[in-house]
Every structure is written in C-alpha cells, then in structure tokens.
C-alpha atoms as a PDB file:
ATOM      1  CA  UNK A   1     100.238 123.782  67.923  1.00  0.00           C
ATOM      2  CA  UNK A   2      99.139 124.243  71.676  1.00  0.00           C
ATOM      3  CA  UNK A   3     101.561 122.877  73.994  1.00  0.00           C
ATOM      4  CA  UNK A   4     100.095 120.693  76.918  1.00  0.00           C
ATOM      5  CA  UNK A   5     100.570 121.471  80.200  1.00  0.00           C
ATOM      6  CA  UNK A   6     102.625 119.328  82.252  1.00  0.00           C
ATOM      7  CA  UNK A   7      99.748 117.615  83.760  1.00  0.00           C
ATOM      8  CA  UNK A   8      98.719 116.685  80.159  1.00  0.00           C
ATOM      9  CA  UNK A   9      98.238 112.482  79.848  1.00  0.00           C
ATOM     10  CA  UNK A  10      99.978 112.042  83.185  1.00  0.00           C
ATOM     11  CA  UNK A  11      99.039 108.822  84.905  1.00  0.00           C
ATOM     12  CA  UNK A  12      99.337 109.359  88.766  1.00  0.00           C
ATOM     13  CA  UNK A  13      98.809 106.622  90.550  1.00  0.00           C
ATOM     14  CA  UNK A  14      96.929 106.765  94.250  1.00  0.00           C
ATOM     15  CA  UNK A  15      96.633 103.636  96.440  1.00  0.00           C
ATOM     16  CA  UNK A  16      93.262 104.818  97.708  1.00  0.00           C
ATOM     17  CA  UNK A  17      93.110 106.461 101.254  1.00  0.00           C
ATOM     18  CA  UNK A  18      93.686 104.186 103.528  1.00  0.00           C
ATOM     19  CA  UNK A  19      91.783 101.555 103.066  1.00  0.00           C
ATOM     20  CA  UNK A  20      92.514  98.136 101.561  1.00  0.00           C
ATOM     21  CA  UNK A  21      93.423  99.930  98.106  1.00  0.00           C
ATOM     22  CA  UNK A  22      92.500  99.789  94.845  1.00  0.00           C
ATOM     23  CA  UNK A  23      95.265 101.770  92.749  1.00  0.00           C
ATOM     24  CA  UNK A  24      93.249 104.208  90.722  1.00  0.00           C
ATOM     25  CA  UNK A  25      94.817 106.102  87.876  1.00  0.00           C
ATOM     26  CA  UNK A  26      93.964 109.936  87.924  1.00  0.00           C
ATOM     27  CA  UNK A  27      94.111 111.199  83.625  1.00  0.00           C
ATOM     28  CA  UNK A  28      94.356 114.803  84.153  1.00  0.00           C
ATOM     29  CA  UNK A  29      93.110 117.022  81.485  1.00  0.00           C
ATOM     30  CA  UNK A  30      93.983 119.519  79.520  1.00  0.00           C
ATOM     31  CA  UNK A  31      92.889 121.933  81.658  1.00  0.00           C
ATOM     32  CA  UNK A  32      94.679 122.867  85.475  1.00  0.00           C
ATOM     33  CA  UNK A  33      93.139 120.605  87.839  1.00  0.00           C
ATOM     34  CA  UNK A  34      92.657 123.563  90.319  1.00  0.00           C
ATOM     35  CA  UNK A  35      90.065 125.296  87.775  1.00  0.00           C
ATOM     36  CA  UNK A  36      87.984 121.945  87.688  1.00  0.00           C
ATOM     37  CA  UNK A  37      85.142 122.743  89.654  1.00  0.00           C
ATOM     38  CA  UNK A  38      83.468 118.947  89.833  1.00  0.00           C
ATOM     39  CA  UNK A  39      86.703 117.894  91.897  1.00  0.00           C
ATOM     40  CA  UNK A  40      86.830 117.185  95.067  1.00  0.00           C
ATOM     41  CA  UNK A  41      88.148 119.886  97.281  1.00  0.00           C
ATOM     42  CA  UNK A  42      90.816 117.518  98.872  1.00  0.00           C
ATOM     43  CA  UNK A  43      92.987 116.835  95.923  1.00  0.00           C
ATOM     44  CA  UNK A  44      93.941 113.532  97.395  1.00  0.00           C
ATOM     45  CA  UNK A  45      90.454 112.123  98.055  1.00  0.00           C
ATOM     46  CA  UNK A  46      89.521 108.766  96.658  1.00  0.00           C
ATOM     47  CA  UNK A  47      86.442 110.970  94.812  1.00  0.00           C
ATOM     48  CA  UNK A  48      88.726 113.133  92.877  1.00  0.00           C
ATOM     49  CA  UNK A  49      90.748 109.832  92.181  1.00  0.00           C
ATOM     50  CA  UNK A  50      87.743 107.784  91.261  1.00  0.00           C
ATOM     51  CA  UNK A  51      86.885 110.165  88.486  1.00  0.00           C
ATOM     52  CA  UNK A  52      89.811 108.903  85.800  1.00  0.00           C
ATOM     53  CA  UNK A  53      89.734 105.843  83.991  1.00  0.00           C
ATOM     54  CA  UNK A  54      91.900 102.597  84.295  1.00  0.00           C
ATOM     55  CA  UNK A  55      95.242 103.057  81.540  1.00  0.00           C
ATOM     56  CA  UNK A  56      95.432  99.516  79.989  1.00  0.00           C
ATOM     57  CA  UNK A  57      98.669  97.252  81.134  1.00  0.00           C
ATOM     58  CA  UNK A  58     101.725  98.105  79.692  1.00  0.00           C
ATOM     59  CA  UNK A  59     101.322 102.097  79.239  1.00  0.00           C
ATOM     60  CA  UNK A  60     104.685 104.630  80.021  1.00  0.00           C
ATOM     61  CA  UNK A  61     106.702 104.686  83.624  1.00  0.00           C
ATOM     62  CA  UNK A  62     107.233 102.157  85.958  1.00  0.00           C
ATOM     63  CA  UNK A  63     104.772  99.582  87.416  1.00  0.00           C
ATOM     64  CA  UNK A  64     103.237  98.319  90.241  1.00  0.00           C
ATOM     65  CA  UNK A  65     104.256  94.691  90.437  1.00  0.00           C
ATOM     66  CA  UNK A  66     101.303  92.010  89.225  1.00  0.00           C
ATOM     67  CA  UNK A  67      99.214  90.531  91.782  1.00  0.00           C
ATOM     68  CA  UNK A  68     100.623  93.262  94.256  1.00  0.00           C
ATOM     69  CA  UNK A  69      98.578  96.127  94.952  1.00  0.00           C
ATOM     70  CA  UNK A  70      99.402  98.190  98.299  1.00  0.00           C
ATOM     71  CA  UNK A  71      97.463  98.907 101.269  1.00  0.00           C
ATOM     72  CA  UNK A  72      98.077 102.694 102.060  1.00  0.00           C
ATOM     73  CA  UNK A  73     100.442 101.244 104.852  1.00  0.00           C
ATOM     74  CA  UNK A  74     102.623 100.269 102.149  1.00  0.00           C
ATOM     75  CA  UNK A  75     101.446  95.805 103.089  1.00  0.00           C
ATOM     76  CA  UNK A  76     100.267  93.972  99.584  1.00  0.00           C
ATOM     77  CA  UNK A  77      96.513  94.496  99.330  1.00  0.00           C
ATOM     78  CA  UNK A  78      94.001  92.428  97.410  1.00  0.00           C
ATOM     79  CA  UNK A  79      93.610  92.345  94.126  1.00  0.00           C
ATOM     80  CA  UNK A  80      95.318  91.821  90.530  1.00  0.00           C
ATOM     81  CA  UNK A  81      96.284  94.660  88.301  1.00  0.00           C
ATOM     82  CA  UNK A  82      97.909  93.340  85.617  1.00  0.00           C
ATOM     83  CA  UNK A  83     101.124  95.028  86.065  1.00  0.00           C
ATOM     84  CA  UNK A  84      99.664  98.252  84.882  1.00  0.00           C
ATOM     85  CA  UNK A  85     101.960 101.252  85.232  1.00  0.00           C
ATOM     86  CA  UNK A  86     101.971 105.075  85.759  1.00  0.00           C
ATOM     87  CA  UNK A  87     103.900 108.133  86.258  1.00  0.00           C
ATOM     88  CA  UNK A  88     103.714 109.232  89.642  1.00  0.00           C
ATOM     89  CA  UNK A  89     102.592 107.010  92.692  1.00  0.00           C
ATOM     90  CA  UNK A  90     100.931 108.671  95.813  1.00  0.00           C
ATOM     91  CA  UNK A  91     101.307 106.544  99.114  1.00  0.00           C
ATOM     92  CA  UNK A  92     101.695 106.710 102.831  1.00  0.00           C
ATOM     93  CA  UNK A  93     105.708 107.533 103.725  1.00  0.00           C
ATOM     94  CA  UNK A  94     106.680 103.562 104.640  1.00  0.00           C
ATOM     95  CA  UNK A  95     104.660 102.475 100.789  1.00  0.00           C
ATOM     96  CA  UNK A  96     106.449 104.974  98.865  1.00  0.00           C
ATOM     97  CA  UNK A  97     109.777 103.791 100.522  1.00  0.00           C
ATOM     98  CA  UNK A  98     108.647 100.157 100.179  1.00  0.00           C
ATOM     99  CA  UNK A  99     108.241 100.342  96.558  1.00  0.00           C
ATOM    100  CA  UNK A 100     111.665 102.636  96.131  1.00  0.00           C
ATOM    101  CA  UNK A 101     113.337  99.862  97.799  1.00  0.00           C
ATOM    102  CA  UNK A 102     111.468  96.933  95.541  1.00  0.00           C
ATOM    103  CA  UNK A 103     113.290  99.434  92.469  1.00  0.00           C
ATOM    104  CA  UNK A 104     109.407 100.360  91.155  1.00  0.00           C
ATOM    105  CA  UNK A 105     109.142 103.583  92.244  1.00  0.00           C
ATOM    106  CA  UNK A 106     112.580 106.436  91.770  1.00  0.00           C
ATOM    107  CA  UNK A 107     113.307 107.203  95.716  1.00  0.00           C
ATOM    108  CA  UNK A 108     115.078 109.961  94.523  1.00  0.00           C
ATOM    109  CA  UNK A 109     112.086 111.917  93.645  1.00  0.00           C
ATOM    110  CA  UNK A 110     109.888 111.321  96.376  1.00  0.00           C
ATOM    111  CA  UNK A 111     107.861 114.672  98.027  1.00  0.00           C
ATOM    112  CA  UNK A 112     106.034 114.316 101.172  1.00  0.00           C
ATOM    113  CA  UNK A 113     102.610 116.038 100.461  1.00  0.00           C
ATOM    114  CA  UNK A 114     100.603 115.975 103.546  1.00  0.00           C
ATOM    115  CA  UNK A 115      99.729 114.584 107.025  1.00  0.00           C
ATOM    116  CA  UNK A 116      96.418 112.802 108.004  1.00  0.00           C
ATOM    117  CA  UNK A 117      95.478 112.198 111.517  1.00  0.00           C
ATOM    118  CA  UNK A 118      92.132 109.878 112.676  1.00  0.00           C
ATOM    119  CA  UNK A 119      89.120 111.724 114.107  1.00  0.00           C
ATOM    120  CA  UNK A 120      85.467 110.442 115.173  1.00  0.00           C
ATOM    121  CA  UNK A 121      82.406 112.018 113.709  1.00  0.00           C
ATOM    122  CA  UNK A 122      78.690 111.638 114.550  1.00  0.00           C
ATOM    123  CA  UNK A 123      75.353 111.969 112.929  1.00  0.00           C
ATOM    124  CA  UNK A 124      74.665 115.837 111.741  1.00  0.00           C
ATOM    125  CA  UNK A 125      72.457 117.620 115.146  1.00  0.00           C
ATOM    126  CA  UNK A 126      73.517 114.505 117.354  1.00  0.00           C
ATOM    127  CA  UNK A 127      75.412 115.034 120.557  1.00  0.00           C
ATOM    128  CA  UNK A 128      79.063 115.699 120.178  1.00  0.00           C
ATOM    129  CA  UNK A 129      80.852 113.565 123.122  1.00  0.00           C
ATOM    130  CA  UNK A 130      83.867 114.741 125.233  1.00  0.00           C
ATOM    131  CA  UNK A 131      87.024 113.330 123.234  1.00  0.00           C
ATOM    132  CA  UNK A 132      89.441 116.081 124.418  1.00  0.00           C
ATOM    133  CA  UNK A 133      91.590 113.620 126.705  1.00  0.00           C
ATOM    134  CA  UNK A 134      92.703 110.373 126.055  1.00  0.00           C
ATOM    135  CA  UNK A 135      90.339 109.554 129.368  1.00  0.00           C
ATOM    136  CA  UNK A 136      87.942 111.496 127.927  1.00  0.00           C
ATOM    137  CA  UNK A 137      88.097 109.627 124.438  1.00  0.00           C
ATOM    138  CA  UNK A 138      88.327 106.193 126.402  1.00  0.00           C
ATOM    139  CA  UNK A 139      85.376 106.978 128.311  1.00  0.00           C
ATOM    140  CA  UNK A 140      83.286 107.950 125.309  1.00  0.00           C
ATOM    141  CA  UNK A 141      84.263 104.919 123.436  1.00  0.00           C
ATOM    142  CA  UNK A 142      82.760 103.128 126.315  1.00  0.00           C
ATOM    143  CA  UNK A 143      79.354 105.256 126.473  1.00  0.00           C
ATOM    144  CA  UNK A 144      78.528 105.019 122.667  1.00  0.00           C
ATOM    145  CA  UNK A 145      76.100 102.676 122.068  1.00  0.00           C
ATOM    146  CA  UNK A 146      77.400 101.535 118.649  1.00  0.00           C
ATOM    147  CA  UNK A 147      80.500 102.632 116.311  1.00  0.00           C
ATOM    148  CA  UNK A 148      82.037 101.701 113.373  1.00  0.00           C
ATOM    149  CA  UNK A 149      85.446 101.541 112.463  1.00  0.00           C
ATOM    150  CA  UNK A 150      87.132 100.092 109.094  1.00  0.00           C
ATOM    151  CA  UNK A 151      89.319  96.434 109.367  1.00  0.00           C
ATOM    152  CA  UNK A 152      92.231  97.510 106.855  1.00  0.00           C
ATOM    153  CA  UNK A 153      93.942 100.375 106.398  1.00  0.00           C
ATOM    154  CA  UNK A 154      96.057 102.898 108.036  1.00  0.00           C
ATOM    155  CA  UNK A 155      92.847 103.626 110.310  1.00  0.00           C
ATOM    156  CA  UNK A 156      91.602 100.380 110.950  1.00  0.00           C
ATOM    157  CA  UNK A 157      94.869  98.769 111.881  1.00  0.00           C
ATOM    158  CA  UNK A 158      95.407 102.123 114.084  1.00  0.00           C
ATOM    159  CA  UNK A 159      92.153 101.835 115.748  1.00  0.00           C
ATOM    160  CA  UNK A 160      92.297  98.270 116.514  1.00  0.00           C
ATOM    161  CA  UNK A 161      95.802  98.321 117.974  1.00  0.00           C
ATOM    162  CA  UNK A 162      94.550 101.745 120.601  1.00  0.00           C
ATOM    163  CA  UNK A 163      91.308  99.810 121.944  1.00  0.00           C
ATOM    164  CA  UNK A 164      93.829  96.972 122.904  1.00  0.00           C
ATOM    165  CA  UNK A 165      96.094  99.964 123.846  1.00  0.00           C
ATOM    166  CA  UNK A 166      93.029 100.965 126.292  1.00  0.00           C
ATOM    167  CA  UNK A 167      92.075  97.898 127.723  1.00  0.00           C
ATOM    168  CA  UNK A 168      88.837  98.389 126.026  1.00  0.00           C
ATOM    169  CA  UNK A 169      88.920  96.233 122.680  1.00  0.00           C
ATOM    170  CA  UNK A 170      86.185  93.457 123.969  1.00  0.00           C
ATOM    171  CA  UNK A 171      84.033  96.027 125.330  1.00  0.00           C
ATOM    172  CA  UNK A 172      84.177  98.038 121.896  1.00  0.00           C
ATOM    173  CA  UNK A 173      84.275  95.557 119.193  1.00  0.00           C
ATOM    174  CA  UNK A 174      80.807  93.736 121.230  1.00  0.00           C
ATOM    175  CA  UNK A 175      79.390  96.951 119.657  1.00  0.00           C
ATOM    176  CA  UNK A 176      81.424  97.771 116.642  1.00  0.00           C
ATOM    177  CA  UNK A 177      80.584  97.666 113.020  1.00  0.00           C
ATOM    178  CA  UNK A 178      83.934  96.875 110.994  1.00  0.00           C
ATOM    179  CA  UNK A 179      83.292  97.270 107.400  1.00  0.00           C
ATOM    180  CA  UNK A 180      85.888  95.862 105.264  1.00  0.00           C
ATOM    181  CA  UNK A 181      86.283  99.011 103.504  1.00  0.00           C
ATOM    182  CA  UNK A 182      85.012 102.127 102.626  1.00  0.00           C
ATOM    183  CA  UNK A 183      83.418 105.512 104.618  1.00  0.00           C
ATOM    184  CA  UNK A 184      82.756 104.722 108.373  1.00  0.00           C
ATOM    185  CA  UNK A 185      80.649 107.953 108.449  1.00  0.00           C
ATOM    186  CA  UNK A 186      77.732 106.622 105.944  1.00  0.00           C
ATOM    187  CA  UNK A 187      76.905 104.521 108.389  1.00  0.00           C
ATOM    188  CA  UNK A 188      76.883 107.649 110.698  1.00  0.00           C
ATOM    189  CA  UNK A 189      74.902 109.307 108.358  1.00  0.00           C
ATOM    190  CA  UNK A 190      72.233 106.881 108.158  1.00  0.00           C
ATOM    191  CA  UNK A 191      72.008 106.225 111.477  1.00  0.00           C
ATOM    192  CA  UNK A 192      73.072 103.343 111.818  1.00  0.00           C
ATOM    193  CA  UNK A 193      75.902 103.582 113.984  1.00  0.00           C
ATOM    194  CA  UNK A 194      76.468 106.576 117.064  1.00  0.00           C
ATOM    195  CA  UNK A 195      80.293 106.977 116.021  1.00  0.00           C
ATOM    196  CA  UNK A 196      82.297 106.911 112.982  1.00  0.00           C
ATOM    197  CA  UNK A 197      86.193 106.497 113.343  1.00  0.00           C
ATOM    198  CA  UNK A 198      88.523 107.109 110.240  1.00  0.00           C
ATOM    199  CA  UNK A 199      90.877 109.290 108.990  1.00  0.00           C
ATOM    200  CA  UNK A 200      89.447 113.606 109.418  1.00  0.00           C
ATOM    201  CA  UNK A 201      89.917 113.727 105.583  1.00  0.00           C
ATOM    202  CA  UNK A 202      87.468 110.580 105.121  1.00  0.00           C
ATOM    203  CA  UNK A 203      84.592 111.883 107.719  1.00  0.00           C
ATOM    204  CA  UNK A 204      84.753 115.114 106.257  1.00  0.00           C
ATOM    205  CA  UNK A 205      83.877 113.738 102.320  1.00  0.00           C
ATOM    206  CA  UNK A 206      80.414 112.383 103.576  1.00  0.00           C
ATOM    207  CA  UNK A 207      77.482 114.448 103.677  1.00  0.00           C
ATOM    208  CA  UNK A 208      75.369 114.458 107.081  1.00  0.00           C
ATOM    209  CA  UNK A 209      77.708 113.856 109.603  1.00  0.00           C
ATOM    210  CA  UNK A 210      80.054 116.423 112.296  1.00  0.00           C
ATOM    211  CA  UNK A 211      83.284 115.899 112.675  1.00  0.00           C
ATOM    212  CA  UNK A 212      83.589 115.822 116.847  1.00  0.00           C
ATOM    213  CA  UNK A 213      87.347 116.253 116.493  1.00  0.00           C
ATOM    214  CA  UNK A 214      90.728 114.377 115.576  1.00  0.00           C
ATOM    215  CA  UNK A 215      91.794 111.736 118.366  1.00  0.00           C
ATOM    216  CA  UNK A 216      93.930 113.277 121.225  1.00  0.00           C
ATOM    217  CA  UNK A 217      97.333 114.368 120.107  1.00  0.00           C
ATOM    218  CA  UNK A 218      98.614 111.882 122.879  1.00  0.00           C
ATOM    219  CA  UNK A 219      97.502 108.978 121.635  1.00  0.00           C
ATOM    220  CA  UNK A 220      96.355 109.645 117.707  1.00  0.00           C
ATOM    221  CA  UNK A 221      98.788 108.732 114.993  1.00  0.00           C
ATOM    222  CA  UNK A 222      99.446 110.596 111.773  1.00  0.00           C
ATOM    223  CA  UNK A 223     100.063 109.024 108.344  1.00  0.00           C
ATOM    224  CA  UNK A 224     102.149 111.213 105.910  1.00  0.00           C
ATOM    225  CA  UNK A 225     100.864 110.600 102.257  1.00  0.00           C
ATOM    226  CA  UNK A 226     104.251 111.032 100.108  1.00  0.00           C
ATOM    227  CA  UNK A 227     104.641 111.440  95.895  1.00  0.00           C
ATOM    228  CA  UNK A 228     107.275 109.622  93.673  1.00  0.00           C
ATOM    229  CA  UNK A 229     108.167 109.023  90.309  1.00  0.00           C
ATOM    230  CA  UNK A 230     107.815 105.824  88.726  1.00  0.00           C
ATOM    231  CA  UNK A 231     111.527 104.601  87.560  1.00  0.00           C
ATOM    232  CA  UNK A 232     111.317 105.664  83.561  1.00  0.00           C
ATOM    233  CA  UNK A 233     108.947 108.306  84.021  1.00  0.00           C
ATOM    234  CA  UNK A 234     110.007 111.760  81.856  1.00  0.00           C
ATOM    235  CA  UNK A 235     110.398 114.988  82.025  1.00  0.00           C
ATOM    236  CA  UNK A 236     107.091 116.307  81.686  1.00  0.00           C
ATOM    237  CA  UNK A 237     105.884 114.200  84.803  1.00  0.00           C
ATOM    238  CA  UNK A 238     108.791 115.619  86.348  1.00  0.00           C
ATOM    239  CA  UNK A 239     106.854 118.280  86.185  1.00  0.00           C
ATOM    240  CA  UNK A 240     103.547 117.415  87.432  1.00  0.00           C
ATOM    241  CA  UNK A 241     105.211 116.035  90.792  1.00  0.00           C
ATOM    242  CA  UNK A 242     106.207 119.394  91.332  1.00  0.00           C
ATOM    243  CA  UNK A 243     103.249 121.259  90.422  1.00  0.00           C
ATOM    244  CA  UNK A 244     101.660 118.659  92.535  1.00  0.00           C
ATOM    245  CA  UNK A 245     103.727 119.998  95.728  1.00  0.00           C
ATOM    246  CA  UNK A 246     103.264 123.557  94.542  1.00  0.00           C
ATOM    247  CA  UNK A 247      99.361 122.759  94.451  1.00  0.00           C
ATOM    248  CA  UNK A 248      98.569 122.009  97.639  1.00  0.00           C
ATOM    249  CA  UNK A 249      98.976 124.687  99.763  1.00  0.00           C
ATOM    250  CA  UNK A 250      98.124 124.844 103.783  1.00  0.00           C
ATOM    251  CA  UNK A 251      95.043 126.322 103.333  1.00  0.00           C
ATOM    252  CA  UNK A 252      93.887 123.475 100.588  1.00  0.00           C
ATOM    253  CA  UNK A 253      94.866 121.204 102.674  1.00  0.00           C
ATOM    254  CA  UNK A 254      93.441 121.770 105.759  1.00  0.00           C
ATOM    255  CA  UNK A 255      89.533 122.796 103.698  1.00  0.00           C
ATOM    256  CA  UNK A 256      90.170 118.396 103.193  1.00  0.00           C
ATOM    257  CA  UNK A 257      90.882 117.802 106.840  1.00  0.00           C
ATOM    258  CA  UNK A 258      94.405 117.230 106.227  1.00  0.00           C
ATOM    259  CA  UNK A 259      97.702 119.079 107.529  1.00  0.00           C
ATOM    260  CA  UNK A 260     100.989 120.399 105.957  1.00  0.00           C
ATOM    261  CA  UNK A 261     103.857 118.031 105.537  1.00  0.00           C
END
C-alpha cells in the first residue's frame, strides 16, 4: 500500500487574511502542495484557501468554539460554524495566542510563518503618488480623489486608527469607500476608486492594479501570521506544521508580498 504523505487528509484551518474571517478548511491532496500548479503562489492567500471544501462538524483535532469565528486580529468575527474542527489553525500572532489561552489550539506547537505589512496600490498605467514619507503618504492621502479601504480586519482597523493618527480621518473617509470585506484593489481595478489600501499580499492577488509601495516603515504596522496545532491533533499533522514552516521559504514569500518571520 502507498503511504500518504503527511499532508494527506490534513484539515488546516485559516481565518481568512485579514478580513472579517470566514475559517476555511484547506484538504490537501495526495500530491505536495508545492507541485500544484492551480495554487496560488502565496501559500497563505484566501484563493489557495478557498479551493478546499468545508469538513462536516465533529471531524479529528480540536475546534474552534461554536458561534465564535476569529477576525485575523484574533476578536470573534461573524458567523456560526458549528463547532467544526481541524488540525492546524493559521492566525495573526495575538489569535493564535488567544485561542492557546481559550485551551483550543496546543500553544506549545505554535510556528510563526510570516510577516505582512499594508501597502496602497493604484489602477495598472495610473500615476503612482509619492508615499515614501509619512508626509509624503499624508499628503497623498489628501490629493487622491477617492480610496478605498476595508472596515474589519487587521488592515481596516490599522488604517482607520493612522488617518485619526494624521489628523486627516474626516477629510479621508468624506472620500473613502469602506467595503465590509473583501479586495480593496477590485475597486482599483475597475476604476472605481484612485487608491486601494490593504495588506501588500492582498493588492498583489488582483489583476490590473500596481502596487505603489508598502506604507512608510515609520508609521506602517506588520501582522505576523503564526501556525498551531489543534489540542488532539496527531502525529502525522505534526508533520504537516513542519513541512508547512519548511515550505515557505524567503523567496516564496516575498513572490506573495509577504516577509520572513
């Protein structure tokens, strides 16, 4: 008989991006997710995680507690999932220590995987503004004639707490569109807004727009996206988590617009 590989009928668990989540399941196959050429580069992205299907309640490891889906800043989201468990849970740093603390997730086995920071992007061939101060940013913020910017999230919440941080948050949000979730930059893309603001990773997945460039260093914030086991979770899923770490090297990491750990 051919053994599995370790990633064989896994359940990993991602609270999506970092956005209001929905936790999606990822099923990986039989075969090594870095040969499977219709997933997305970023190994993290909400399109590679879209692309399993939901386990029913009650399946192996731990679970997420009924009724109480995350946020990727680790706050309860919307939504009810039943309860419905996994093997390995993928969250911002404060999440993953949130649910280690609430005795879901095993603390014990948690990996930091990667760092996101928040950019801006504009339509493809438009303009790219001057962003490369926190003046500069400030000022640009002020000249764009629309934006958009998501209301939950690590992102969102970020964004909404630096225009106050500015002195500009009236000015901006008279112009703003705030979508309750989803990809600020197909808005961009369409043309229906000058700027999109979200996390590098999230511009970079839609098709049409440029990234201008993270947010300055001095005033940007970066989320670190961290792995754990769910308590009861085996061996073989063990395993995975650490394949998982192996996987994503610099260079995959920064191709998704996101940095080392």
């Amino acid at each position: 008989m051919r053994r599995r590989p370790p990633w064989s009928r896994r359940r990993v668990w991602r609270i999506t991006g970092w956005k209001t989540c929905d936790p999606k399941p990822i099923h990986a196959g039989a075969r090594s997710p870095p040969n499977d050429r219709h997933a997305h580069p970023d190994p993290l992205h909400p399109r590679r995680a879209r692309r399993g299907a939901r386990p029913a309640a009650g399946g192996r490891g731990g679970g997420l507690p009924a009724g109480d889906p995350l946020r990727s800043d680790g706050a309860p989201g919307r939504g009810d999932r039943g309860g419905e468990r996994g093997d390995i849970a993928i969250l911002t740093a404060e999440g993953i220590a949130a649910q280690a603390a609430a005795g879901v997730l095993d603390g014990a086995s948690r990996v930091d995987l990667c760092r996101s920071s928040v950019g801006v992007a504009v339509r493809a061939g438009a303009p790219h503004p001057d962003i490369s101060t926190p003046e500069a940013f400030r000022d640009a913020l002020l000249a764009a004639p629309t934006l958009a910017y998501s209301r939950a999230g690590a992102s969102g919440i970020f964004f909404a707490g630096l225009i106050e941080r500015l002195g500009i948050a009236a000015e901006v949000n008279a112009k703003a569109t705030v979508i309750p979730q989803g990809f600020t930059a197909e808005l961009t893309a369409r043309g229906e807004v000058a700027l999109a603001i979200q996390q590098v990773s999230e511009l970079m997945a839609i098709p049409g727009v440029e990234i201008v460039g993270p947010v300055p260093e001095a005033i940007n914030t970066r989320a670190v996206f961290t792995a754990a086991l769910f308590q009861g979770a085996d061996a073989r899923s063990a395993a995975l988590l650490r394949w998982l770490a192996a996987a994503l090297t610099p260079e995959l990491l920064r191709a998704g617009g996101l940095e080392p750990a």
